[in-house]
Protein backbone atom coordinates (compact mmCIF):
# COMPACT_ATOMS: atom_id res chain seq x y z
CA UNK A 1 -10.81 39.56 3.30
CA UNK A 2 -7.60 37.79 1.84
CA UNK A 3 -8.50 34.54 -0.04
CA UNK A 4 -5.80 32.24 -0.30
CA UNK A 5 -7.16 30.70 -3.55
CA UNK A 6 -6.14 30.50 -7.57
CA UNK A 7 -4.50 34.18 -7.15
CA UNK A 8 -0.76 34.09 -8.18
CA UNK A 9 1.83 36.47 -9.15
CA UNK A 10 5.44 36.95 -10.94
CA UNK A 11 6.92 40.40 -10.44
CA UNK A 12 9.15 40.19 -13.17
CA UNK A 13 9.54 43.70 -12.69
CA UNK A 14 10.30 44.14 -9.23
CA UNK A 15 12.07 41.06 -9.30
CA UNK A 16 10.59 38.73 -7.28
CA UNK A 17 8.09 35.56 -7.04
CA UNK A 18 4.92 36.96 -5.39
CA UNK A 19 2.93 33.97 -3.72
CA UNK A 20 0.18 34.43 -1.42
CA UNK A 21 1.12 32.98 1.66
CA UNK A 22 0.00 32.01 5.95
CA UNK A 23 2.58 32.46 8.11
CA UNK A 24 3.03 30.00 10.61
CA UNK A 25 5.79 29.77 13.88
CA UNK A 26 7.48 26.32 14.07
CA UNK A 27 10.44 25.68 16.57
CA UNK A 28 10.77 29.34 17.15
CA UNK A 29 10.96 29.65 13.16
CA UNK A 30 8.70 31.32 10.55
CA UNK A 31 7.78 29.02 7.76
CA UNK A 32 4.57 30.17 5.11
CA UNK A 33 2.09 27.54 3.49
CA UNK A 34 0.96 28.92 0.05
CA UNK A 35 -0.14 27.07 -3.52
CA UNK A 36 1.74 26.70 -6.88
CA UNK A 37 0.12 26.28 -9.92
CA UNK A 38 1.30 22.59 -11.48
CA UNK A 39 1.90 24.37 -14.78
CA UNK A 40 4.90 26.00 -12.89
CA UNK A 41 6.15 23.10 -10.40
CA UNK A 42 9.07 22.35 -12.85
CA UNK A 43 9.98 25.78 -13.41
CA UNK A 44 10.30 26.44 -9.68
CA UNK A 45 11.09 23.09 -7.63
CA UNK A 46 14.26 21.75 -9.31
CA UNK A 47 16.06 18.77 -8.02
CA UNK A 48 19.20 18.20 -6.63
CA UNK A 49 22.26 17.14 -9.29
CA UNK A 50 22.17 13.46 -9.46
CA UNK A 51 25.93 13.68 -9.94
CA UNK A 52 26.46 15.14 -6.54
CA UNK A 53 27.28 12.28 -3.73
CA UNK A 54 24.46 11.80 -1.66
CA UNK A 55 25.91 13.54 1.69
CA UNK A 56 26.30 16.58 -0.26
CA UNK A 57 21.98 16.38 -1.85
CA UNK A 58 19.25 17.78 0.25
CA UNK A 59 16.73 15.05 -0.64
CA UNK A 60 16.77 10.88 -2.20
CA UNK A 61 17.26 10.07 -5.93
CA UNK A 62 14.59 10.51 -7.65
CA UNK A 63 12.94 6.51 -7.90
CA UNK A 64 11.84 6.83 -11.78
CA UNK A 65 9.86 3.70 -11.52
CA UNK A 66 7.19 4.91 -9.33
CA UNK A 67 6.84 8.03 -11.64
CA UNK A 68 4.60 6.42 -14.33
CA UNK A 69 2.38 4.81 -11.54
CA UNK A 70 1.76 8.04 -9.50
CA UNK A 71 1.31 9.81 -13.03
CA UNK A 72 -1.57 6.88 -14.47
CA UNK A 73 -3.09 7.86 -11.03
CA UNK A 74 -3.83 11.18 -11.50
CA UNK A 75 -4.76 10.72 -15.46
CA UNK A 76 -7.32 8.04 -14.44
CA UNK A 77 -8.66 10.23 -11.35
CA UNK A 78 -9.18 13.67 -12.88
CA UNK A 79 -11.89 14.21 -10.92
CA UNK A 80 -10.60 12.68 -7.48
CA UNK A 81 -6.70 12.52 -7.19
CA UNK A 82 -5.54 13.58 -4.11
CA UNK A 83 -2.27 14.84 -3.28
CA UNK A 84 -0.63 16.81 0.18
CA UNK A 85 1.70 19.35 0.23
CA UNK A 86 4.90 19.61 -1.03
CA UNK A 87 7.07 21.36 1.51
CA UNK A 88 10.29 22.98 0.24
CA UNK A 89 12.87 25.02 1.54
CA UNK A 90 14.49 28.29 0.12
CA UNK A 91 18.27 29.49 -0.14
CA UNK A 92 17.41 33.23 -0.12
CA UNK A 93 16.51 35.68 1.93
CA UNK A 94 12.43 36.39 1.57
CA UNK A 95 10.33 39.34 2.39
CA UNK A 96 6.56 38.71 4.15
CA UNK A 97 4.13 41.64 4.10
CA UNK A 98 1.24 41.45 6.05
CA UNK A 99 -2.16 42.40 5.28
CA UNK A 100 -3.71 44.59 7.79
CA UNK A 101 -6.53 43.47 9.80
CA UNK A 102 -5.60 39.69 10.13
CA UNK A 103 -3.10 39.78 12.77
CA UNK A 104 0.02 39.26 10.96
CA UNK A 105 -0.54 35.90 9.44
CA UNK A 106 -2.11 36.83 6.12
CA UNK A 107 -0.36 38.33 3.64
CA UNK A 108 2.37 37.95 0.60
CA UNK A 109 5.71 36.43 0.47
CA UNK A 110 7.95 37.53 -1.82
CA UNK A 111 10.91 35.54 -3.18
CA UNK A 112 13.81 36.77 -5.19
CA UNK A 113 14.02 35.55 -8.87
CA UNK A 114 17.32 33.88 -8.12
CA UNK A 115 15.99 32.01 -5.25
CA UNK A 116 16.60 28.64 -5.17
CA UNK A 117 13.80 25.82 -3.87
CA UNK A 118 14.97 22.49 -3.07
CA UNK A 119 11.60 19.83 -2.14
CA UNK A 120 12.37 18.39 1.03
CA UNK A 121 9.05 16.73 0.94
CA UNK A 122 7.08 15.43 -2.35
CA UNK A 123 9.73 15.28 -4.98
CA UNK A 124 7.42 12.09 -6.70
CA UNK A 125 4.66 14.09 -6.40
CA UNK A 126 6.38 16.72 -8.10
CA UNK A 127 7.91 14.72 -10.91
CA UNK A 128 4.96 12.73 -11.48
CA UNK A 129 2.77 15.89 -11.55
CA UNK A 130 4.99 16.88 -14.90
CA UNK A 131 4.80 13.76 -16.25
CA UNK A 132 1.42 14.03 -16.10
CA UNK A 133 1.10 17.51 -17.48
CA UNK A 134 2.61 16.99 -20.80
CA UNK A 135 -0.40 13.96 -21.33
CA UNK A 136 -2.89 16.53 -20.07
CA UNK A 137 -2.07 20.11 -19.90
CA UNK A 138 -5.06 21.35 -18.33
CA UNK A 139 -3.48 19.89 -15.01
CA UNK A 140 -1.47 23.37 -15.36
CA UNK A 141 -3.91 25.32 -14.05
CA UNK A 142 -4.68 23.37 -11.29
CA UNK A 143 -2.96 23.99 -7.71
CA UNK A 144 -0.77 21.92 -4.91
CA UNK A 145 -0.64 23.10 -1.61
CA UNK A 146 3.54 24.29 -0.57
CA UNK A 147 5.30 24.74 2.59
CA UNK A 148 8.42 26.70 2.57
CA UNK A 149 10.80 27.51 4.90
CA UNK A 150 13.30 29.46 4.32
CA UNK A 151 17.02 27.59 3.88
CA UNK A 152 19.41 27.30 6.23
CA UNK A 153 21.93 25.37 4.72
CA UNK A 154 22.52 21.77 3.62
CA UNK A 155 23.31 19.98 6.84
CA UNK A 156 19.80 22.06 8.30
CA UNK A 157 17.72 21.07 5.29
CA UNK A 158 19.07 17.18 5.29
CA UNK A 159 17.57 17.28 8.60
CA UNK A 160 14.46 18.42 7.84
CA UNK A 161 14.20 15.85 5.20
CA UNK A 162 15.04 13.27 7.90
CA UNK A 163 13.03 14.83 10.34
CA UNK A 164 10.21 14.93 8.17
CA UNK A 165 10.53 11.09 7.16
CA UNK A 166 11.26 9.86 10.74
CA UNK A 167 7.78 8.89 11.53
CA UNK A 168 6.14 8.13 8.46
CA UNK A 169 4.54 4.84 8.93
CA UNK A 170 2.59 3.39 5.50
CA UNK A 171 -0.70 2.20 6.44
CA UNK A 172 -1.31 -1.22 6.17
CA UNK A 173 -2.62 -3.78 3.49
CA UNK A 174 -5.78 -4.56 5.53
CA UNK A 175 -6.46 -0.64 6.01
CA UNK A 176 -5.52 -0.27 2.63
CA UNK A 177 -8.41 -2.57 1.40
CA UNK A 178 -10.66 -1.19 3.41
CA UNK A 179 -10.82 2.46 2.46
CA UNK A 180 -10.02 1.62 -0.76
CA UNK A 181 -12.83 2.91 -3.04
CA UNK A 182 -11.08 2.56 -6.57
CA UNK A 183 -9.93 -1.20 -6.47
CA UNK A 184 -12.67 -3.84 -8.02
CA UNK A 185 -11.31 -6.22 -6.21
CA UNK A 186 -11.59 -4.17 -2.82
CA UNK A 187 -14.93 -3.45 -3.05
CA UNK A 188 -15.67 -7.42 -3.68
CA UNK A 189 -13.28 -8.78 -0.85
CA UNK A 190 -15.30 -6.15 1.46
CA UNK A 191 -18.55 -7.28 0.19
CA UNK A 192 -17.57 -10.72 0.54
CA UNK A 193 -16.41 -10.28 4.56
CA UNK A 194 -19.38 -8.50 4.98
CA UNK A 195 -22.04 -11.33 4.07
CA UNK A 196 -20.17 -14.23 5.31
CA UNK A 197 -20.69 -14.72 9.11
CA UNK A 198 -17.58 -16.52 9.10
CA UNK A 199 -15.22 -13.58 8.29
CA UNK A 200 -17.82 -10.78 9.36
CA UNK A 201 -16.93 -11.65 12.61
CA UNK A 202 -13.36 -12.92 12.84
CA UNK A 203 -11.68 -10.68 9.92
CA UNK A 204 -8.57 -8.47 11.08
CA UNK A 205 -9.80 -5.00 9.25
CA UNK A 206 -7.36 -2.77 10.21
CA UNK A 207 -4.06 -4.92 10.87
CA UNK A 208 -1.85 -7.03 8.75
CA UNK A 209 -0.37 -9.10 11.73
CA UNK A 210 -2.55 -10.84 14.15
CA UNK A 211 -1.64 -10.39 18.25
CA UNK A 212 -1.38 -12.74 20.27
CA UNK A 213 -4.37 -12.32 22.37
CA UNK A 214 -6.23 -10.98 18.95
CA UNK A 215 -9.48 -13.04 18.83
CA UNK A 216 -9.62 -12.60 14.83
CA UNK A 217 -8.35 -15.54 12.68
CA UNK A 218 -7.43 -13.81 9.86
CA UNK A 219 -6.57 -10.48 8.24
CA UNK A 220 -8.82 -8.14 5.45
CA UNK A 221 -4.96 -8.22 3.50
CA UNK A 222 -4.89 -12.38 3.66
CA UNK A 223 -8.26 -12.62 2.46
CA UNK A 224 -8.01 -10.04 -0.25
CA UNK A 225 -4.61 -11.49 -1.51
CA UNK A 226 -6.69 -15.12 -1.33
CA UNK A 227 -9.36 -13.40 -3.24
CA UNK A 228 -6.91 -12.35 -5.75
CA UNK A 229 -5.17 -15.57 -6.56
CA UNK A 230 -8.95 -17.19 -6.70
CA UNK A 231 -9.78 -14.88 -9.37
CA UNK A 232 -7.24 -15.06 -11.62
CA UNK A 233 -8.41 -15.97 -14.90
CA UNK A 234 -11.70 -17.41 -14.14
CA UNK A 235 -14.57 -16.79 -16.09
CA UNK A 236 -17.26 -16.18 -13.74
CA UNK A 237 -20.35 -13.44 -14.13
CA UNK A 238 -20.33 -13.41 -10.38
CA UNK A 239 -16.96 -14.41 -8.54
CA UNK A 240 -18.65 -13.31 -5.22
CA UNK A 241 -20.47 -16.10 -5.38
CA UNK A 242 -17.07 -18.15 -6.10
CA UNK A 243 -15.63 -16.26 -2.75
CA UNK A 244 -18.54 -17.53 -0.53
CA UNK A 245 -18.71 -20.91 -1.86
CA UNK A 246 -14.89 -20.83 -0.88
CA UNK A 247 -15.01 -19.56 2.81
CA UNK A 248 -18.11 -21.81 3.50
CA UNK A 249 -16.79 -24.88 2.54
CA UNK A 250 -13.25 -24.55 3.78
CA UNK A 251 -15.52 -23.71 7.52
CA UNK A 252 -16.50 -27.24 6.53
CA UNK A 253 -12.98 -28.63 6.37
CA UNK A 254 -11.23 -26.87 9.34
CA UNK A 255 -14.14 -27.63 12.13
CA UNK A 256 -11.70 -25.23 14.36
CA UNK A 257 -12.78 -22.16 12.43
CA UNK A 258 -16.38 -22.51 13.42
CA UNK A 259 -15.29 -23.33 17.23
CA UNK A 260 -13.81 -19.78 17.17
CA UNK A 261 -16.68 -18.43 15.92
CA UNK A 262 -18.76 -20.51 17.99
CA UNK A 263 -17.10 -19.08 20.96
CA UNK A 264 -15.76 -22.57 21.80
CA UNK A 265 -12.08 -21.83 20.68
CA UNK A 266 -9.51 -19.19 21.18
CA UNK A 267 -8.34 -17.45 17.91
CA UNK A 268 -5.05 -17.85 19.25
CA UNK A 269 -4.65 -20.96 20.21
CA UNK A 270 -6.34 -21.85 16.62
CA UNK A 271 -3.79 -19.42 14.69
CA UNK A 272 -0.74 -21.16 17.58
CA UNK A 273 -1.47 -25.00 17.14
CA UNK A 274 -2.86 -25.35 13.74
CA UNK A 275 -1.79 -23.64 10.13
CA UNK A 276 -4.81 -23.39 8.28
CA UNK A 277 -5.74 -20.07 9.16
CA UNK A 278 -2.40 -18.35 7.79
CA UNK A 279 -2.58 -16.40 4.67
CA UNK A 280 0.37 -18.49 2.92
CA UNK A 281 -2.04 -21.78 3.22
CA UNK A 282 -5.55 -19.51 2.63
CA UNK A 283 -3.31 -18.56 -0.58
CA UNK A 284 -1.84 -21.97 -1.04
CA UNK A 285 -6.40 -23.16 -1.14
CA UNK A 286 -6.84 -19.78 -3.62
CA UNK A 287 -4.62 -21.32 -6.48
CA UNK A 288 -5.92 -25.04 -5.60
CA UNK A 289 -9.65 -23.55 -6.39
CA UNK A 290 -8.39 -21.55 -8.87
CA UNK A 291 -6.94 -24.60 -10.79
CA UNK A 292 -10.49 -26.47 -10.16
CA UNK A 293 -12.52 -23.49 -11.06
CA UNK A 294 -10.99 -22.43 -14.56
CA UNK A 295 -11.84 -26.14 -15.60
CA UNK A 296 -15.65 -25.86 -14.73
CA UNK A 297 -17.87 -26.78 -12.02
CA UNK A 298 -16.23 -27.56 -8.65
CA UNK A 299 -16.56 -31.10 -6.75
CA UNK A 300 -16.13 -29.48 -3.16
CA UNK A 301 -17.00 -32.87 -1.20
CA UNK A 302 -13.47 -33.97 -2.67
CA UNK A 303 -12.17 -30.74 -1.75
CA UNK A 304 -13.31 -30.61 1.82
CA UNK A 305 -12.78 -34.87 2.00
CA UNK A 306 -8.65 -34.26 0.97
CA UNK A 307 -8.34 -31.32 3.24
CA UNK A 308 -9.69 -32.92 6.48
CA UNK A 309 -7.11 -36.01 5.35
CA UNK A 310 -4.62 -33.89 5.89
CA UNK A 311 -2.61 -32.88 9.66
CA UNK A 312 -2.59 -29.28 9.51
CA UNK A 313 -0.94 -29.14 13.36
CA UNK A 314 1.89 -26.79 12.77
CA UNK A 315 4.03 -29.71 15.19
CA UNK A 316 3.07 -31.52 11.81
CA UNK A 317 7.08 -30.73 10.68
CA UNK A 318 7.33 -33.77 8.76
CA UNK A 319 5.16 -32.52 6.37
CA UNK A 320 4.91 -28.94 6.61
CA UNK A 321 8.45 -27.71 7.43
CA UNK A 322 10.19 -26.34 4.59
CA UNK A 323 6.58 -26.09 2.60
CA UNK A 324 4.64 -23.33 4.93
CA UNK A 325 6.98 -23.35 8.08
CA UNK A 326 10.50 -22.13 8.16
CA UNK A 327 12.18 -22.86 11.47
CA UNK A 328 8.88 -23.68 12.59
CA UNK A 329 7.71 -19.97 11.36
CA UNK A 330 4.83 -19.94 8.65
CA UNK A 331 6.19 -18.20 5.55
CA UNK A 332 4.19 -15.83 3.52
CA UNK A 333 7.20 -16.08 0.10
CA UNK A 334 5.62 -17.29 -2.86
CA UNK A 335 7.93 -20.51 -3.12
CA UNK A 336 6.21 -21.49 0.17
CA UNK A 337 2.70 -20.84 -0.83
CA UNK A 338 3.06 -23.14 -4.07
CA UNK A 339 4.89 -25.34 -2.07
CA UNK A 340 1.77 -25.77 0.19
CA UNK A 341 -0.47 -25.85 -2.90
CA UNK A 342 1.14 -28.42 -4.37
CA UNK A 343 0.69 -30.70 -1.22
CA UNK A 344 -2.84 -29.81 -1.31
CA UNK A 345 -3.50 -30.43 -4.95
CA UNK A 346 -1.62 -34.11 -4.54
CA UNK A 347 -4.29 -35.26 -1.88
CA UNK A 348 -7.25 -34.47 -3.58
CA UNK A 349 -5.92 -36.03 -6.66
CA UNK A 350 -4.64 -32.84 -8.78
CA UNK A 351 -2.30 -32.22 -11.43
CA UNK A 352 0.59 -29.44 -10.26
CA UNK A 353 1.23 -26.37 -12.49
CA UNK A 354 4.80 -26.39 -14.22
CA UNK A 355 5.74 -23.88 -11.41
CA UNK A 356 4.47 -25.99 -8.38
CA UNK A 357 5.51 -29.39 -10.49
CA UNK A 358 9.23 -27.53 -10.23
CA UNK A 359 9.19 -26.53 -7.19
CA UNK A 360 7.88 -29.66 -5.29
CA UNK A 361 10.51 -31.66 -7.70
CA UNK A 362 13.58 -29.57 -6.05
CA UNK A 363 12.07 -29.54 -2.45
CA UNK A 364 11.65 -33.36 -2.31
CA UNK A 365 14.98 -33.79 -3.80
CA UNK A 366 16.27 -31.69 -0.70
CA UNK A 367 14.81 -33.99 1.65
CA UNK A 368 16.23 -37.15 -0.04
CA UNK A 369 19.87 -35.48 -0.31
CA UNK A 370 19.50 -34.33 3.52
């Protein structure tokens, strides 16, 4: 039986690349899924000359920022990373022989020396896979799935790299959070959700937008970013318990949280009439605890007393437009989130950060000049 495994060859002396290889029929076209050794990835997959003008490259500039990140990801997941296949197109003509016995589709394809391969697909996973390498060269001898087809020219194989982007969708934040298994803070915002009845029930897990008719109040991304911001800094042996003390007091200040849950509301018409429920104010609350918590224990009576003081109807434009609403829009920029905080922190009687101080400064002086 033919193994597709860690076997792989280079004929030097029949002059050709020998890879072990499936054929496959795509579009009326043979193409052949095989593995490379890492050790040999920047041997074989070179990239286009950045010189070139882009209509004349088969694939994007290479984004060296991301390299480093991808890179720390596979040095700090040895035993873990996970990475698809690299799919790459080549300008020569190859030769497939088939084993017998397995209908055609097993067997060995053979690539001339002078072949050229040009990624169409993977090029950061690629580059950071050799950046990686020379930190840790046993990666070499570990393998990455490939997909070649064989070339057809530039304008064919700038299609495939469009065709092969067209649909890529990233998943969300909220999915994001929830599958994530590495991330600290993750695990805690999914521990959190998951013991407070308040977000166990009307937490977004999947999403990062809320429909209309969505009976959720907010999303696993909002609450997570929240949880970040609340962190920050704080010496606590246990900021779970920070988290719940959060969500169950803020239930306390926005009564029409608990009428959703309660069955008594519509999330929508919660998440429609009122603001309090949108990440940029559950943010806005994260840095006003924050501020409270890094100073010691927390008075939330004042807390809850200065946020039920406050209108949080989103028809409230006198006080909210410009500060969470644009055009009547909540706005999730960070200008708009202090700018919320800082309204908070002034009714309950605290002193604004430099940032928020600066920011609420320039705002009112807006108003004034309007």
């Amino acid at each position: 039986m033919f193994l597709l495994c860690l076997y792989y060859a280079i004929r030097m002396s029949i002059g050709v690349y020998e890879f072990p290889a499936i054929k496959g029929l795509q579009a009326g076209r043979a193409f052949y899924t095989s593995q490379c050794p890492v050790r040999l990835l920047p041997r074989l997959f070179l990239f286009d000359d950045v010189d070139l003008p882009v209509e004349h490259r088969a694939q994007r500039t290479i984004n060296k920022q991301r390299l480093p990140e991808i890179a720390r990801y596979i040095l700090d997941n040895r035993d873990s990373f996970v990475f698809s296949a690299i799919t790459a197109s080549i300008d020569a003509e190859v030769e497939f022989i088939a084993h017998k016995g397995d209908g055609g589709r097993l067997g060995t394809l053979r690539i001339p020396l002078d072949a050229r391969f040009v990624i169409n697909d993977g090029q950061h996973r690629r580059a950071a896979l050799e950046l990686a390498l020379a930190d840790d060269p046993s990666l070499g001898d570990e393998t990455i799935a490939v997909v070649f087809f064989v070339d057809i020219g530039l304008k064919k194989s700038q299609q495939m790299f469009a065709d092969l982007n067209r649909y890529a969708v990233k998943p969300s934040a909220s999915i994001g959070v929830l599958y994530d298994h590495r991330e600290p803070l993750a695990a805690q915002t999914r521990e959190i959700v998951s013991k407070v009845p308040l977000l166990r029930d009307l937490v977004e897990p999947e999403k990062t937008t809320l429909a209309v008719g969505s009976r959720k109040l907010f999303t696993l991304s909002a609450v997570n970013n929240t949880h970040k911001i609340l962190f920050a800094g704080v010496e606590s042996e246990n900021p779970t318990v920070l988290a719940m003390d959060f969500w169950t007091h803020l239930s306390e200040a926005f009564p029409e949280w608990n009428a959703v849950l309660q069955r008594q509301m519509l999330a929508g018409e919660v998440r429609g009439d009122f603001i309090h429920s949108h990440g940029t104010v559950l943010n806005a609350l994260g840095h006003v605890v924050n501020s409270l918590a890094r100073k010691g224990p927390i008075n939330w009576k004042k807390i809850v007393q200065g946020l039920g003081n406050l209108d949080w109807s989103r028809s409230n434009a006198a006080l909210w437009e410009g500060r969470a609403l644009i055009g009547g829009r909540v706005s999730k920029s960070h200008q708009n989130v202090l700018l919320t905080s800082a309204v908070i922190k002034r009714e309950i009687g605290l002193e604004l950060n430099p940032e928020e101080e600066k920011l609420d400064q320039a705002f009112r002086k807006g108003q004034n000049n309007g």
